[in-house]
N, C-alpha and C. Protein backbone atom coordinates (compact mmCIF):
# COMPACT_ATOMS: atom_id res chain seq x y z
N UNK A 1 -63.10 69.86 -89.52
CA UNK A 1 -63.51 70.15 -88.17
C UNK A 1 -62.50 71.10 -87.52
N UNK A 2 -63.12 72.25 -86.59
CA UNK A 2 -62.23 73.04 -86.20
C UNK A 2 -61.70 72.78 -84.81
N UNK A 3 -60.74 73.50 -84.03
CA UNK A 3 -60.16 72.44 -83.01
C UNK A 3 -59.69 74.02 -82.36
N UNK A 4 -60.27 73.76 -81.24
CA UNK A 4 -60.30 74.65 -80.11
C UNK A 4 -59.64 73.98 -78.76
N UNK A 5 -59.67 75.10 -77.72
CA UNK A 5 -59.39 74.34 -76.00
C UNK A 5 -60.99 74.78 -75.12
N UNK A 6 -60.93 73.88 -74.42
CA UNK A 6 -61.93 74.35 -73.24
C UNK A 6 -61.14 73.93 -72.06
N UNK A 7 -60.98 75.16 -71.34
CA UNK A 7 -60.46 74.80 -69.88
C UNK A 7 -59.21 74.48 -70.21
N UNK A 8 -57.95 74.63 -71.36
CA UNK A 8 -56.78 73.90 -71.47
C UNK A 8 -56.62 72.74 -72.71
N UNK A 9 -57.43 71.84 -72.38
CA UNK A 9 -58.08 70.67 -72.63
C UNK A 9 -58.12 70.66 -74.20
N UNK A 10 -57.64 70.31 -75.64
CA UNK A 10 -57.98 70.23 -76.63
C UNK A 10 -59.10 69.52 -77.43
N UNK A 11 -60.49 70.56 -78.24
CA UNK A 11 -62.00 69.55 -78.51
C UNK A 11 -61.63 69.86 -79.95
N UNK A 12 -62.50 69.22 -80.47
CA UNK A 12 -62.96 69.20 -81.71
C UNK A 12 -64.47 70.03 -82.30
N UNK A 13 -64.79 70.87 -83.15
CA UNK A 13 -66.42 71.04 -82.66
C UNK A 13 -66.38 70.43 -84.12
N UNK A 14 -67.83 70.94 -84.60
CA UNK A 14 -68.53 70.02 -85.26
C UNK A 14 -68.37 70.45 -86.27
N UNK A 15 -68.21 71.86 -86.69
CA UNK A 15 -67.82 72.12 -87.92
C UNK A 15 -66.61 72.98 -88.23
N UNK A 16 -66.70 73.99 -89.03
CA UNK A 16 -65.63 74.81 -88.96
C UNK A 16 -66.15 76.50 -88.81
N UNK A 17 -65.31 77.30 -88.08
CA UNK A 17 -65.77 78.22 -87.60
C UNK A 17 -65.77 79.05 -88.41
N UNK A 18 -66.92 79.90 -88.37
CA UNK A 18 -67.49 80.98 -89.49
C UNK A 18 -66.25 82.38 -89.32
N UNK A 19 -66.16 82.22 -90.91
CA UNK A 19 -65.32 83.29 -90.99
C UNK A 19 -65.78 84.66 -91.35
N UNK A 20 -65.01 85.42 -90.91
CA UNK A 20 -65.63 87.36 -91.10
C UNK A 20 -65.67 87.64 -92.53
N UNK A 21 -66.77 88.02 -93.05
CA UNK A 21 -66.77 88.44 -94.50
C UNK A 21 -67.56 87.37 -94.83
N UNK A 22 -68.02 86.13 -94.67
CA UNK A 22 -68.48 85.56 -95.55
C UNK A 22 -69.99 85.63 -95.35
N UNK A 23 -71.17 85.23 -95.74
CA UNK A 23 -72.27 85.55 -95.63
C UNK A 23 -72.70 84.51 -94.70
N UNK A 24 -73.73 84.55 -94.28
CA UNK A 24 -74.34 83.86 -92.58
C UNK A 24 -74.63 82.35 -93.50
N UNK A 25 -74.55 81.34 -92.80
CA UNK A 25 -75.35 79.96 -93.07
C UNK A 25 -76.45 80.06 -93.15
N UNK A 26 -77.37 79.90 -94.09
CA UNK A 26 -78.83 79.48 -93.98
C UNK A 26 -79.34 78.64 -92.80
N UNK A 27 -80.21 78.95 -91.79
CA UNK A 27 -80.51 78.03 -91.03
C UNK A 27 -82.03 77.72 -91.18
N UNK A 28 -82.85 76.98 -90.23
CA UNK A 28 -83.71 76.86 -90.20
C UNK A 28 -84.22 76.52 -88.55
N UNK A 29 -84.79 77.31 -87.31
CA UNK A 29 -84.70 77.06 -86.05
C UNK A 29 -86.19 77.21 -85.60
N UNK A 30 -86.76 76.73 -84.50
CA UNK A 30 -87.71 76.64 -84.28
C UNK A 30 -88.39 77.70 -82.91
N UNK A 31 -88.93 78.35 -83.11
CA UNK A 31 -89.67 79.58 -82.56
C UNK A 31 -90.59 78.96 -81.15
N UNK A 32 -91.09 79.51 -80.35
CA UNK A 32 -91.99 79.23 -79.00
C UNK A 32 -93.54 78.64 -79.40
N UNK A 33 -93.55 79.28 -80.05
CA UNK A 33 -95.05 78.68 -81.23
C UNK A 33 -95.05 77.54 -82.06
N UNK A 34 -93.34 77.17 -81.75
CA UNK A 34 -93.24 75.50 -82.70
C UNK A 34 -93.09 75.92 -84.58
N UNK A 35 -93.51 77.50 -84.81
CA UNK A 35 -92.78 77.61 -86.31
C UNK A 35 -91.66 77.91 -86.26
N UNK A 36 -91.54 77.94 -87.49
CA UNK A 36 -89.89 78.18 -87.99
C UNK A 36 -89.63 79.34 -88.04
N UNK A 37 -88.42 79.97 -88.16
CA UNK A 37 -87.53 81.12 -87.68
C UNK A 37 -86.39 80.79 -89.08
N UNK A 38 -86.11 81.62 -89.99
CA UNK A 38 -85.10 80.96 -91.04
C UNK A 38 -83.87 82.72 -91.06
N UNK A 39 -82.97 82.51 -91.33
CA UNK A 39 -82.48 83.62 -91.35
C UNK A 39 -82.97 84.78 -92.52
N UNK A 40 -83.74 84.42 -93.40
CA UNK A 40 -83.93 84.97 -93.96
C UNK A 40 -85.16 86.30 -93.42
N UNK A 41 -85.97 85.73 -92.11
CA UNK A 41 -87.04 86.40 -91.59
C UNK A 41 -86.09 87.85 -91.33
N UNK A 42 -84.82 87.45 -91.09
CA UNK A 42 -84.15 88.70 -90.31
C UNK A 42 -83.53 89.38 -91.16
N UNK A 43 -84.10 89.63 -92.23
CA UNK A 43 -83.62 90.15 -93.33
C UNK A 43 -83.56 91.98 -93.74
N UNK A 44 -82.77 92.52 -93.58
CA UNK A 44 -82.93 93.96 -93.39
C UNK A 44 -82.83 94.51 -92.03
N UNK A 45 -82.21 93.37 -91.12
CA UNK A 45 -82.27 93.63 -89.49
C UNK A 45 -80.48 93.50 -89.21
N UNK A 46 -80.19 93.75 -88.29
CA UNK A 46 -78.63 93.27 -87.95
C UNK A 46 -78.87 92.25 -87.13
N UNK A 47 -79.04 91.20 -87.03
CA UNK A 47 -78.79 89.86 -86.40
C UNK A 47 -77.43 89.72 -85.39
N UNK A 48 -77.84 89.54 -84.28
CA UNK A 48 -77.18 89.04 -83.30
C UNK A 48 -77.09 87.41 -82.98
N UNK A 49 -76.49 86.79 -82.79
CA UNK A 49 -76.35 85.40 -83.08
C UNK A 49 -75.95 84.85 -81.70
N UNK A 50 -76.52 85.15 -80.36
CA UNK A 50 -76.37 84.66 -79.24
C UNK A 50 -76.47 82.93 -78.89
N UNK A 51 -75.38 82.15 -79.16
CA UNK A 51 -75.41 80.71 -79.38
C UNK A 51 -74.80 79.69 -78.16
N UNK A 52 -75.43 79.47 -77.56
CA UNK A 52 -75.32 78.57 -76.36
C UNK A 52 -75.92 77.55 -76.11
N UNK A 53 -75.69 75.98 -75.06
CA UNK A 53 -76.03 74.76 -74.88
C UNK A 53 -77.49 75.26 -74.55
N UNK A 54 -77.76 75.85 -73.24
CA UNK A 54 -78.85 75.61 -72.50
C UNK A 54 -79.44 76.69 -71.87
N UNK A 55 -80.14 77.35 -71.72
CA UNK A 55 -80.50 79.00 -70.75
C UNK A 55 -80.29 78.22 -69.35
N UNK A 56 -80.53 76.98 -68.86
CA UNK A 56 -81.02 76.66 -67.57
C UNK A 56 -79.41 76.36 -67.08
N UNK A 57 -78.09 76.60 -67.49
CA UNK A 57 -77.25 77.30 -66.67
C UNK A 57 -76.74 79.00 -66.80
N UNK A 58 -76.35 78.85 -65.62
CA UNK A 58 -75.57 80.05 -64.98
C UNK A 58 -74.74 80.95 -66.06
N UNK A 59 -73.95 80.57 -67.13
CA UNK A 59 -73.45 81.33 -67.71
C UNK A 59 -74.00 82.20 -68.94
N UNK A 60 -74.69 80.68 -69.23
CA UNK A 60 -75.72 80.62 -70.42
C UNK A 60 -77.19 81.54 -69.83
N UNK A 61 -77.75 81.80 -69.22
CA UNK A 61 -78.66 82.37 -68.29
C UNK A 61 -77.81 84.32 -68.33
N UNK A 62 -76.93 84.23 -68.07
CA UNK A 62 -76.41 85.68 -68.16
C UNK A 62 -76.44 86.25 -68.88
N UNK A 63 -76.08 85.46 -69.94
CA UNK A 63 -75.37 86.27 -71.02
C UNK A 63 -77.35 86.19 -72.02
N UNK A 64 -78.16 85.90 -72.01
CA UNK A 64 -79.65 86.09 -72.43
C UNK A 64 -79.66 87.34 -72.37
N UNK A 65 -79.97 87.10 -70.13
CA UNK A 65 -80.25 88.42 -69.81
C UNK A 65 -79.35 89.51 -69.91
N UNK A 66 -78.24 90.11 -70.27
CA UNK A 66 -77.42 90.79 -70.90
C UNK A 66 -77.98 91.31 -72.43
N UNK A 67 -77.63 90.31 -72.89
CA UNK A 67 -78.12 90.91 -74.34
C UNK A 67 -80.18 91.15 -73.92
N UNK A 68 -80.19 90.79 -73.56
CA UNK A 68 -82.17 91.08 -73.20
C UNK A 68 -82.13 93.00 -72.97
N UNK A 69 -80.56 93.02 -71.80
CA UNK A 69 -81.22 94.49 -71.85
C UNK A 69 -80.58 95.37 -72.95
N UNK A 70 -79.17 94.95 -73.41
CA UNK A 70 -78.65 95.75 -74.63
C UNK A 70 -79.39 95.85 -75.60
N UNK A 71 -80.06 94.79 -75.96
CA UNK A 71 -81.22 94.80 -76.77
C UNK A 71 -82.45 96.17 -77.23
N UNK A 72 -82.62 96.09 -76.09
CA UNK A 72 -84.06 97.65 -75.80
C UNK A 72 -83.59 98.73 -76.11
N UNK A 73 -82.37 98.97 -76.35
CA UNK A 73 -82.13 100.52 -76.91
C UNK A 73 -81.19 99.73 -77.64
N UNK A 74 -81.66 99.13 -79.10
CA UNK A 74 -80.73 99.12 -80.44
C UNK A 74 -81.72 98.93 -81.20
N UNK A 75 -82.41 100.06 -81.90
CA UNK A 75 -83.08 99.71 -83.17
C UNK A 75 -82.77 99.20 -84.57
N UNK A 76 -83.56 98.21 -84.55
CA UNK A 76 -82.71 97.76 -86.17
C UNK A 76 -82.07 96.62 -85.81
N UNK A 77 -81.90 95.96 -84.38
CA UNK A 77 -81.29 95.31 -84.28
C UNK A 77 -82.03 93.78 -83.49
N UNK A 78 -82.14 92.80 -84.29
CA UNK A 78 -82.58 91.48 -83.65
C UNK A 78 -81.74 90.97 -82.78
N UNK A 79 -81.82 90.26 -81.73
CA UNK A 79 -80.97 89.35 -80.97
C UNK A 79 -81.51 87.71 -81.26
N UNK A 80 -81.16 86.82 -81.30
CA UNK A 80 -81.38 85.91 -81.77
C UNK A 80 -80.54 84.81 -80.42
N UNK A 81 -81.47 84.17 -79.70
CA UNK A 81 -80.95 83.42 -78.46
C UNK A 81 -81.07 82.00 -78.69
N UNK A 82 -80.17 81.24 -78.83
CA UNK A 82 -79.86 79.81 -79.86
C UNK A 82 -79.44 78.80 -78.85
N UNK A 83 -80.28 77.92 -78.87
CA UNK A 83 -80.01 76.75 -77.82
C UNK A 83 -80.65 75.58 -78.30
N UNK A 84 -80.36 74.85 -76.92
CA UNK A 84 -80.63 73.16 -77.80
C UNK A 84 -82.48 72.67 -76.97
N UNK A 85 -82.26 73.34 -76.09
CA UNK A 85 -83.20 73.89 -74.99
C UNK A 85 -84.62 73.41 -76.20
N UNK A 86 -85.68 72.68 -75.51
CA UNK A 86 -86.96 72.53 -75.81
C UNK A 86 -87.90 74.03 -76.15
N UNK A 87 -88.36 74.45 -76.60
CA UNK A 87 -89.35 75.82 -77.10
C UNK A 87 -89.70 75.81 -75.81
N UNK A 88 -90.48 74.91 -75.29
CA UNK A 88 -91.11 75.18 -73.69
C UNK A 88 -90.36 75.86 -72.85
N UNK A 89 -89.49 75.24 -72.83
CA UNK A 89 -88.10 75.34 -71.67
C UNK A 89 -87.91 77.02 -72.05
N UNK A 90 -87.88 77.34 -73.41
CA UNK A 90 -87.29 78.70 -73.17
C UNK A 90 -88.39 79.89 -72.88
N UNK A 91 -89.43 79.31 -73.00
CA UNK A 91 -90.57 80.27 -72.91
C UNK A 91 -90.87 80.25 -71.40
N UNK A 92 -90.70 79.53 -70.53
CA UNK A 92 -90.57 79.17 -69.25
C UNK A 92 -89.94 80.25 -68.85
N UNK A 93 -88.28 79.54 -68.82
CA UNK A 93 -87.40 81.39 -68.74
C UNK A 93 -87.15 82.27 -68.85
N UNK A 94 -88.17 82.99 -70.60
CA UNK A 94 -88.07 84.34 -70.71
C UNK A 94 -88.99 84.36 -70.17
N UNK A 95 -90.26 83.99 -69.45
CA UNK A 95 -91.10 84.81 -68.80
C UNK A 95 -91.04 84.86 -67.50
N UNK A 96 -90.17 83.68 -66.68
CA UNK A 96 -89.74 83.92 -65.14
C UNK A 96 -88.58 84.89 -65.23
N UNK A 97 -87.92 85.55 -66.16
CA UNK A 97 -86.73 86.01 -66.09
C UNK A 97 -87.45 87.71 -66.53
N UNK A 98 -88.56 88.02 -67.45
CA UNK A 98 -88.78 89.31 -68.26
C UNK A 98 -88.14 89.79 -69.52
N UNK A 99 -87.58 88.59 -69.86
CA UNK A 99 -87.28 88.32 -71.42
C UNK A 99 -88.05 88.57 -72.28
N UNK A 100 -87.85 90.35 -72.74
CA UNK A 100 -88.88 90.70 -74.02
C UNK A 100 -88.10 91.38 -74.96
N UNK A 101 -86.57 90.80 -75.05
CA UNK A 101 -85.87 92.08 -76.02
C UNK A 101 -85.33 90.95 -77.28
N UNK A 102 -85.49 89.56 -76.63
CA UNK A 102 -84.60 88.52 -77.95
C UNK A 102 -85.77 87.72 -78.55
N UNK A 103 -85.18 86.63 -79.26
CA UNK A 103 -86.00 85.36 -80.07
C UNK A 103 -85.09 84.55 -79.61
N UNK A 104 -85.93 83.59 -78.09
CA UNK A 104 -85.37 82.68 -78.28
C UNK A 104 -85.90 81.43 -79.45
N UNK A 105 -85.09 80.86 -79.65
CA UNK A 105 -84.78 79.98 -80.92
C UNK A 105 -83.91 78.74 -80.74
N UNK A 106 -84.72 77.59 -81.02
CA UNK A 106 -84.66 75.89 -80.13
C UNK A 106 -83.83 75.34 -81.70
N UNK A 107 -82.71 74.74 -81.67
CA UNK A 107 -81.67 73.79 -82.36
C UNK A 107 -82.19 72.35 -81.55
N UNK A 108 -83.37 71.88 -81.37
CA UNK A 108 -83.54 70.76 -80.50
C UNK A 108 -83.93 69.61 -81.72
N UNK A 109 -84.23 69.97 -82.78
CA UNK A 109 -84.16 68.61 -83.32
C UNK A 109 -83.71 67.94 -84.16
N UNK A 110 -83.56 66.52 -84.01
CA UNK A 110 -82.71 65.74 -83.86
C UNK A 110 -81.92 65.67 -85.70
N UNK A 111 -82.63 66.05 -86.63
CA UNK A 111 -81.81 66.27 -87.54
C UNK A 111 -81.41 67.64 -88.34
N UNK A 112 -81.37 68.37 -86.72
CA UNK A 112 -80.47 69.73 -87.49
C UNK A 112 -78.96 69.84 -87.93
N UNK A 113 -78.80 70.79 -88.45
CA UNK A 113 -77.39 70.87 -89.02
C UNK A 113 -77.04 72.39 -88.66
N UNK A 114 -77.57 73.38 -87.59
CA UNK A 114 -77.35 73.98 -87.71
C UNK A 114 -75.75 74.14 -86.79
N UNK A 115 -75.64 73.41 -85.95
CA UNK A 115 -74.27 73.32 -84.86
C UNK A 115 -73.30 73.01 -86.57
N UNK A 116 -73.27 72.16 -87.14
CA UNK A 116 -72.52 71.66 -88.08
C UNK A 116 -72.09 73.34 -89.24
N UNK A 117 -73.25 74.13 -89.81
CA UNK A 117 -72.92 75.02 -90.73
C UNK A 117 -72.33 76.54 -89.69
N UNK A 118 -72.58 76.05 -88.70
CA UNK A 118 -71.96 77.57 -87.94
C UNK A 118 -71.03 77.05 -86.95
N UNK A 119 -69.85 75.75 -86.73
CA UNK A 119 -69.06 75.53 -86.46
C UNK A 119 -68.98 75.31 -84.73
């Protein structure tokens, strides 16, 4: 387990943090339509790996819409918006927000491993 600060404060996360050079974790995440999303779909794309608790805060909410607009002028390039957030929930917010440049992509159930292989 890798061991970080928040705020000062010393945590633990859940796995160990992905190192540069090595090849991405296989995941498996769930799409607005309730299918699956595997890294492999993004295959021949540059993957952006935007990974946060929830869109429905403030920081987490920014940084979407940020990459939403860097997004529109990078061809070749997926953004990939990773939360724990229900499929509903995020389809809710990219369309009150004009979220058409990422995939959001739901870690909501209950026996994923993806928090665990990407640290």
């Amino acid at each position: 387990m890798a061991k970080t600060a928040f705020k000062g404060t010393p945590i633990t996360l859940a796995g160990e943090f992905v190192k540069v050079g090595t090849p991405a974790p296989e995941f498996t995440l769930v799409k607005g339509d309730l299918s699956n999303y595997t890294l492999k779909d993004g295959k021949g794309k540059y993957l952006v790996l935007n990974i946060f608790p929830s869109m429905d805060t403030g920081v987490c909410a920014t940084s979407v819409r940020k990459f939403n607009q860097l997004a529109a002028n990078r061809p070749n390039v997926t953004v990939l918006a990773i939360s724990k957030d229900l499929p509903f929930a995020q389809g809710r917010f990219c369309t009150t927000e004009g979220i058409a440049n990422v995939v959001p992509l739901s870690d909501y159930r209950y026996t994923s491993d993806f928090a665990q292989k990407y640290g």
